[in-house]
N, C-alpha and C. Protein backbone atom coordinates (compact mmCIF):
# COMPACT_ATOMS: atom_id res chain seq x y z
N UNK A 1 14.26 5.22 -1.89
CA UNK A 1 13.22 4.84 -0.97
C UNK A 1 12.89 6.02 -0.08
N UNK A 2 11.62 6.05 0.12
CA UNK A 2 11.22 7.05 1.04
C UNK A 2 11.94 7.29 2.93
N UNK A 3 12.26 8.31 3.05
CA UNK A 3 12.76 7.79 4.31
C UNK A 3 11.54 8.11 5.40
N UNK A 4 10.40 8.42 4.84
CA UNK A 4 8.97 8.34 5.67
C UNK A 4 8.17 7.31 5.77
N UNK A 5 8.97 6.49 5.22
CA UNK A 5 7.98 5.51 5.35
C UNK A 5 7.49 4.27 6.57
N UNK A 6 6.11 4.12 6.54
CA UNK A 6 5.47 3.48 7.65
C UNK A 6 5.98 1.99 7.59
N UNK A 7 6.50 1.48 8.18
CA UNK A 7 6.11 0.09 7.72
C UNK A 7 5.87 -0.94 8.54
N UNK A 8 4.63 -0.42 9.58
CA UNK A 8 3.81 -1.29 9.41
C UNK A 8 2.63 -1.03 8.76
N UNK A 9 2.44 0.22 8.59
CA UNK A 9 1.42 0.36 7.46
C UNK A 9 1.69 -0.59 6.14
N UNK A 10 3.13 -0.47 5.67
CA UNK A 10 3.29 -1.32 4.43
C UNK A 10 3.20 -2.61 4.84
N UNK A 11 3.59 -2.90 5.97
CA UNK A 11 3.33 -4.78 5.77
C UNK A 11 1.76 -5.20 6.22
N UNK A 12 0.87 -4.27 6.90
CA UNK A 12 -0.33 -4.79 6.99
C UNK A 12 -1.24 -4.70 5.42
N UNK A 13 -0.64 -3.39 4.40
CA UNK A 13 -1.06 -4.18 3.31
C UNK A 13 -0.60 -4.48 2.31
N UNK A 14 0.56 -4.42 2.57
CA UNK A 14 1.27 -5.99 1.76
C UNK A 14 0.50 -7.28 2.67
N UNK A 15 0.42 -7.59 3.71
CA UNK A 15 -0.04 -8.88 4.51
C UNK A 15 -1.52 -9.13 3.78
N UNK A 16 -2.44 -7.98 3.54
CA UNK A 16 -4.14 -8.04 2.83
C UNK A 16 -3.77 -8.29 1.59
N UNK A 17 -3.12 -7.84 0.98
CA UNK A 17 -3.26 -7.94 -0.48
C UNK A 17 -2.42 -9.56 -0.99
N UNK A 18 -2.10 -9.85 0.20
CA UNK A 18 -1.47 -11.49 -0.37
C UNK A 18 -2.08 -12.63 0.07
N UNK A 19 -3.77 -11.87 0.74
CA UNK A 19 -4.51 -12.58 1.27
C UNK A 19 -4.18 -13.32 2.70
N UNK A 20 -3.45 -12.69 3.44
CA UNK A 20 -2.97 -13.91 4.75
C UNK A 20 -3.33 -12.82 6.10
N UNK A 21 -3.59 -13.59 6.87
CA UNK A 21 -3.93 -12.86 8.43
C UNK A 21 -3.38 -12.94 9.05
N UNK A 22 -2.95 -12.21 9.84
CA UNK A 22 -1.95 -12.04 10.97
C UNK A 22 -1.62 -13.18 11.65
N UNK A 23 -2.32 -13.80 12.03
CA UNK A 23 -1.73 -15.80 12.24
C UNK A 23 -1.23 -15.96 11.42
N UNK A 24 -1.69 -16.19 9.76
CA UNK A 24 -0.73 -16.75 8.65
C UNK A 24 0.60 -16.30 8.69
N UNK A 25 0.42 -14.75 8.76
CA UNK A 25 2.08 -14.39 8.55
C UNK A 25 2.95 -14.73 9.90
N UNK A 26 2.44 -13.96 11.02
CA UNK A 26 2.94 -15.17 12.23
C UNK A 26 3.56 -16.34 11.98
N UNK A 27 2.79 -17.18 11.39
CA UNK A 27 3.24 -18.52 11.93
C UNK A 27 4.44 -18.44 10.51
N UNK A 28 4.42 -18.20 9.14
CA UNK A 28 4.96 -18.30 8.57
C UNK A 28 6.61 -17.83 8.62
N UNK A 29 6.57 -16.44 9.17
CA UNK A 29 7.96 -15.73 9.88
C UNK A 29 8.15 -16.11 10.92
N UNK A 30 7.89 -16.62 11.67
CA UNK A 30 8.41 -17.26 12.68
C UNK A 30 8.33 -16.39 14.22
N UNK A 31 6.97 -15.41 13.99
CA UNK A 31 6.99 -14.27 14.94
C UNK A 31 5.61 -14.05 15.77
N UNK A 32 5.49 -13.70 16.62
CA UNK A 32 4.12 -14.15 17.27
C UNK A 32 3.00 -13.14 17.00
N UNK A 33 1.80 -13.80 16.94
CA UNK A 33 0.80 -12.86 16.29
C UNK A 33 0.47 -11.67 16.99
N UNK A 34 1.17 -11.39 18.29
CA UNK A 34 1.18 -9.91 18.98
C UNK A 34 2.10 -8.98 18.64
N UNK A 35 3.35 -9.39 18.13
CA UNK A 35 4.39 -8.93 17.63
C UNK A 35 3.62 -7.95 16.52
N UNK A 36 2.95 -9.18 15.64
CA UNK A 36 2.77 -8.57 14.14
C UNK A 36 2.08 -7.94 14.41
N UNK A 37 0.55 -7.74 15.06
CA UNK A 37 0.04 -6.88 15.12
C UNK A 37 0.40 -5.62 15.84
N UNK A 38 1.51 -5.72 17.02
CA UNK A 38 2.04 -4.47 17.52
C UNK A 38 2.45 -3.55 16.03
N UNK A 39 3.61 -4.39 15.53
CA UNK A 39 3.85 -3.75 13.74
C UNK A 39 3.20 -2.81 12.82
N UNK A 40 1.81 -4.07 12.89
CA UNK A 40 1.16 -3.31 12.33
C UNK A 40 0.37 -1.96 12.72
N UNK A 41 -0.08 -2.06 13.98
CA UNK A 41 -1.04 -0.84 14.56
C UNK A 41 -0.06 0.37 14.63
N UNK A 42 1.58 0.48 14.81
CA UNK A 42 2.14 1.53 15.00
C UNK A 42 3.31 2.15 14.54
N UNK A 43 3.73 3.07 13.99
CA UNK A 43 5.09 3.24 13.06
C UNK A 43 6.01 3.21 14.34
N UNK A 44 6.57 1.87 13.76
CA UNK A 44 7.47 1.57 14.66
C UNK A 44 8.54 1.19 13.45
N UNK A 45 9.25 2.69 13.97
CA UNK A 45 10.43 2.61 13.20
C UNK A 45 11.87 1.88 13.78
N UNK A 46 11.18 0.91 14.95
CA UNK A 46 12.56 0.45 15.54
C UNK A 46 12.55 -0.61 15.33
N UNK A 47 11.19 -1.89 14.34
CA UNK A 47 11.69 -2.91 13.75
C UNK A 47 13.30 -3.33 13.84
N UNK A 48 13.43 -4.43 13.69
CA UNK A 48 14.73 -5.30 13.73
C UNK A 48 14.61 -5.55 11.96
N UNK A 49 15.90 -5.66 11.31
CA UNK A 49 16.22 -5.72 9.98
C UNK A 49 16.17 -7.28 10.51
N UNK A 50 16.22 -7.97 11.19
CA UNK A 50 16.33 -9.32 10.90
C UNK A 50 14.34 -9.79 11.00
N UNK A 51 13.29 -9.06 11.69
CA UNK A 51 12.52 -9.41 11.44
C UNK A 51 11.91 -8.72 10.12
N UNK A 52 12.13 -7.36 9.63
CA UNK A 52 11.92 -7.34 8.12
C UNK A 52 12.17 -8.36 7.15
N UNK A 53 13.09 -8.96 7.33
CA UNK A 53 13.24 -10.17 6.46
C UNK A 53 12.51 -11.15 6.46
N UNK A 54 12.34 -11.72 7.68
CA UNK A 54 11.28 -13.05 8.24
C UNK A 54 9.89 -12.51 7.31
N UNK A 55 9.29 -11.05 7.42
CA UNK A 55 8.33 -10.71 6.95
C UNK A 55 7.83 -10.74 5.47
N UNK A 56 9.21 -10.25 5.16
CA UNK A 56 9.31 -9.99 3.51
C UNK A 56 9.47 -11.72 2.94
N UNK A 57 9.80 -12.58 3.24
CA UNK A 57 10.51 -13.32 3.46
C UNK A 57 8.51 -14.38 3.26
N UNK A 58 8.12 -14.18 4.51
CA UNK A 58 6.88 -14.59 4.53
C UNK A 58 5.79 -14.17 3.43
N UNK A 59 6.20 -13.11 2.99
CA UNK A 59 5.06 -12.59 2.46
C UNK A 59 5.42 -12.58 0.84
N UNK A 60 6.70 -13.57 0.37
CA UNK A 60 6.96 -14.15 -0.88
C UNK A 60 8.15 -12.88 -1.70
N UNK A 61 8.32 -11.78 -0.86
CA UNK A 61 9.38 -10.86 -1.33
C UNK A 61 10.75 -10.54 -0.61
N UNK A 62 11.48 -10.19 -1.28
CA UNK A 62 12.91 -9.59 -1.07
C UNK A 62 12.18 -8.92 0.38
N UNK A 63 13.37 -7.98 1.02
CA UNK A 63 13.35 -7.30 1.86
C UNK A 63 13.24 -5.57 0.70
N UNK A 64 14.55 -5.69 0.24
CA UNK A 64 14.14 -4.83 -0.80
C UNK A 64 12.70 -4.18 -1.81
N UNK A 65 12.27 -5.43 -1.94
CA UNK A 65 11.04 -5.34 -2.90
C UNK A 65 9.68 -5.06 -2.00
N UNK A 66 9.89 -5.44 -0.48
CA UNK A 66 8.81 -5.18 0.39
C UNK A 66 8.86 -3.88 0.39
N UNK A 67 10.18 -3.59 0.72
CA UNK A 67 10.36 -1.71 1.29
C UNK A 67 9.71 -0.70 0.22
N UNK A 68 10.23 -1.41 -1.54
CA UNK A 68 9.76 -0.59 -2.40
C UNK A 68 8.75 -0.58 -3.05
N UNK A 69 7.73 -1.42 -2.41
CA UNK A 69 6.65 -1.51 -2.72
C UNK A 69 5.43 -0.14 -2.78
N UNK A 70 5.79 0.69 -1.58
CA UNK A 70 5.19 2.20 -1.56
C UNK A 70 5.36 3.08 -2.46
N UNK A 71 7.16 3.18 -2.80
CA UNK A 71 7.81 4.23 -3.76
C UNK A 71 7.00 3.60 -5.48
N UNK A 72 6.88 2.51 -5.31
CA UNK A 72 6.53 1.78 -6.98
C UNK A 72 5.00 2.50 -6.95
N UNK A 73 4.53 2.55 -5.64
CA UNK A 73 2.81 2.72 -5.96
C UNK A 73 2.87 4.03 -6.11
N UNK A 74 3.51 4.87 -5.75
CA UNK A 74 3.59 6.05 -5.76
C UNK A 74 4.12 6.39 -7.57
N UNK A 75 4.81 5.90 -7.70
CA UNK A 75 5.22 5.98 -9.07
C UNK A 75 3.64 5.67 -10.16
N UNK A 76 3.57 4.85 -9.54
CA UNK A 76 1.81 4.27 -10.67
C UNK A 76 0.99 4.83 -10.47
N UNK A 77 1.07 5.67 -9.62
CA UNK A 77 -0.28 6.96 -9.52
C UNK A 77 0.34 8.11 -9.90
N UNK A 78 1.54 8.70 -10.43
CA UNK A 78 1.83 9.51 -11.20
C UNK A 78 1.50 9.60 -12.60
N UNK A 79 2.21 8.15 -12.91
CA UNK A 79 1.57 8.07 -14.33
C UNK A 79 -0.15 7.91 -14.58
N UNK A 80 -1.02 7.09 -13.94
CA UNK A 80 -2.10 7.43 -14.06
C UNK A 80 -2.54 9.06 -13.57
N UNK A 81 -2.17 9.50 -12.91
CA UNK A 81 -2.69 11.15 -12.93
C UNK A 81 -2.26 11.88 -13.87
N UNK A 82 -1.09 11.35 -14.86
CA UNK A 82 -0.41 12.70 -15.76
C UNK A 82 -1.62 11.69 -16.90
N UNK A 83 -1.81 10.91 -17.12
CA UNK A 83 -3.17 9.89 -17.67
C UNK A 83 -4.28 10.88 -17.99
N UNK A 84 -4.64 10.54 -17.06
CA UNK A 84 -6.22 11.57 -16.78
C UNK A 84 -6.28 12.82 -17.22
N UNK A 85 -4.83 13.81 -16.60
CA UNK A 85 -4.93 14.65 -16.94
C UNK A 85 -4.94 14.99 -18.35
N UNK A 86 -4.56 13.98 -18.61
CA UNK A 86 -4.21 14.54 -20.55
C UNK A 86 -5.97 13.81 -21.42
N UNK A 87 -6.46 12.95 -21.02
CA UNK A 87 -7.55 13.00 -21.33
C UNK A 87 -8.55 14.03 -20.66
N UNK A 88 -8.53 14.85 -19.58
CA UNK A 88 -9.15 15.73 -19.18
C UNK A 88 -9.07 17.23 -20.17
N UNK A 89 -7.81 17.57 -20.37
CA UNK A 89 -7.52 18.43 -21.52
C UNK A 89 -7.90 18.26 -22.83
N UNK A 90 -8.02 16.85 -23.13
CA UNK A 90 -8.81 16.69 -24.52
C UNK A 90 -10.34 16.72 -24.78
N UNK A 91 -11.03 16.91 -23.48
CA UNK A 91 -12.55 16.74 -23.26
C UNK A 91 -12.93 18.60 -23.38
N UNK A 92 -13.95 19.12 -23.79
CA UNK A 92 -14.55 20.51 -23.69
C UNK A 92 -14.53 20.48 -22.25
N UNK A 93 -15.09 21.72 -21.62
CA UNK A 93 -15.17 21.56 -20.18
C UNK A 93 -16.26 21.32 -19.21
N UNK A 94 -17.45 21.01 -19.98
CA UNK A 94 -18.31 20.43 -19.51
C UNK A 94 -18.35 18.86 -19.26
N UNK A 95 -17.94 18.05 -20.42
CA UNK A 95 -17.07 16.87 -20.20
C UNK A 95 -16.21 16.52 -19.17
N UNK A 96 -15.01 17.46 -18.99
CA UNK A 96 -14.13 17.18 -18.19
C UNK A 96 -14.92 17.62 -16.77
N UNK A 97 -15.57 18.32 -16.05
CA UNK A 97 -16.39 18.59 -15.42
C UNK A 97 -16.60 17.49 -15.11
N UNK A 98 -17.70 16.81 -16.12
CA UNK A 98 -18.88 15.92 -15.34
C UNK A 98 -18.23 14.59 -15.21
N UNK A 99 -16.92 14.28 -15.72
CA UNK A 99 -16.37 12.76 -15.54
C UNK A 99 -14.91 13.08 -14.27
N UNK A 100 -14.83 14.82 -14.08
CA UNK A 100 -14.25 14.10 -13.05
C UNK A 100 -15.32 14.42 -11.43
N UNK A 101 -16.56 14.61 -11.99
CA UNK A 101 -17.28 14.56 -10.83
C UNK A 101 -17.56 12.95 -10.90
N UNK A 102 -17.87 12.32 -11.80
CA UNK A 102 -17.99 11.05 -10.97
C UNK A 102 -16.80 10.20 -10.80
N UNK A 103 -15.60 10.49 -11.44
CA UNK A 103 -14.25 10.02 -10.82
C UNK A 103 -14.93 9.71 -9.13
N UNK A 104 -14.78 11.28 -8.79
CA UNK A 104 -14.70 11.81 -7.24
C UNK A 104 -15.39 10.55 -6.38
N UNK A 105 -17.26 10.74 -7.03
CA UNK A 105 -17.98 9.80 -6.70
C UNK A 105 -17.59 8.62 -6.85
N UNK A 106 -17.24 7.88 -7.44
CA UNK A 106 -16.19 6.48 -7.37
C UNK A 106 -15.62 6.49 -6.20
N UNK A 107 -14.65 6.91 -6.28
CA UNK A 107 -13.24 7.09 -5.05
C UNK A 107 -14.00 7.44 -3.71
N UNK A 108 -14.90 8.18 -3.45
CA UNK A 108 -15.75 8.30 -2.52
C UNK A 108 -16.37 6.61 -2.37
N UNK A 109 -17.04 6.49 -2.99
CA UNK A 109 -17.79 4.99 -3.03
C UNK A 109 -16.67 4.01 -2.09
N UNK A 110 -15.41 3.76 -3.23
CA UNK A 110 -14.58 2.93 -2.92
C UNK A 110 -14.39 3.13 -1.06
N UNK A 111 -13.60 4.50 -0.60
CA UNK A 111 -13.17 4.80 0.22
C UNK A 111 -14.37 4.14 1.55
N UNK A 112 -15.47 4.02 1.14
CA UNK A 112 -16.48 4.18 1.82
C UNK A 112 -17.06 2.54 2.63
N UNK A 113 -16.47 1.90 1.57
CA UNK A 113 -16.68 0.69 1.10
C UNK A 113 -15.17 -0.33 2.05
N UNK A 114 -14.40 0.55 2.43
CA UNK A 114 -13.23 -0.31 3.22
C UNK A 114 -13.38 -0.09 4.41
């Protein structure tokens, strides 16, 4: 596990991606919705291991599986980049050029779009 890691960055999106709002998880962990959002807005690396759990706990995972949820994503964008890259090497270079200019444009789009 990373020892950089944010986590309240990870539990605000672990909290989006399981669809629930800061009341939901609140009320579900048993923690008040100022709490969570303090969490979330700041790396606050002085969390309590007993409210990581309530969280992980709320949000349908291990404590474990919450924490490694970053290192796994990080892992799945390796393999999709060593991906690309190997279809980028199989394209001439005008090809590889013009698809990873609109990659870019995508990811721009997306980024733009949250």
């Amino acid at each position: 596990m990373s020892a950089n890691i944010n986590i309240g960055k990870l539990i605000k999106q672990v909290r989006k991606e399981s669809g629930l709002t800061q009341e939901e998880l609140a009320e579900k962990s048993d923690l008040s919705v100022n709490f969570i959002s303090r969490i979330e807005r700041t790396d606050n690396q002085n969390i309590s291991w007993k409210n990581i759990e309530a969280i992980a706990e709320a949000l349908g995972l291990s404590t474990i599986e919450l924490l490694q949820v970053n290192e796994n994503r990080q892992q799945h964008r390796g393999l999709y980049l060593t991906k690309l890259m190997r279809i980028l090497e199989d394209m001439n270079e005008l090809e590889a050029e013009e698809l990873s200019k609109n990659i870019i444009d995508i990811i721009e789009l997306l980024q733009r779009k949250k």
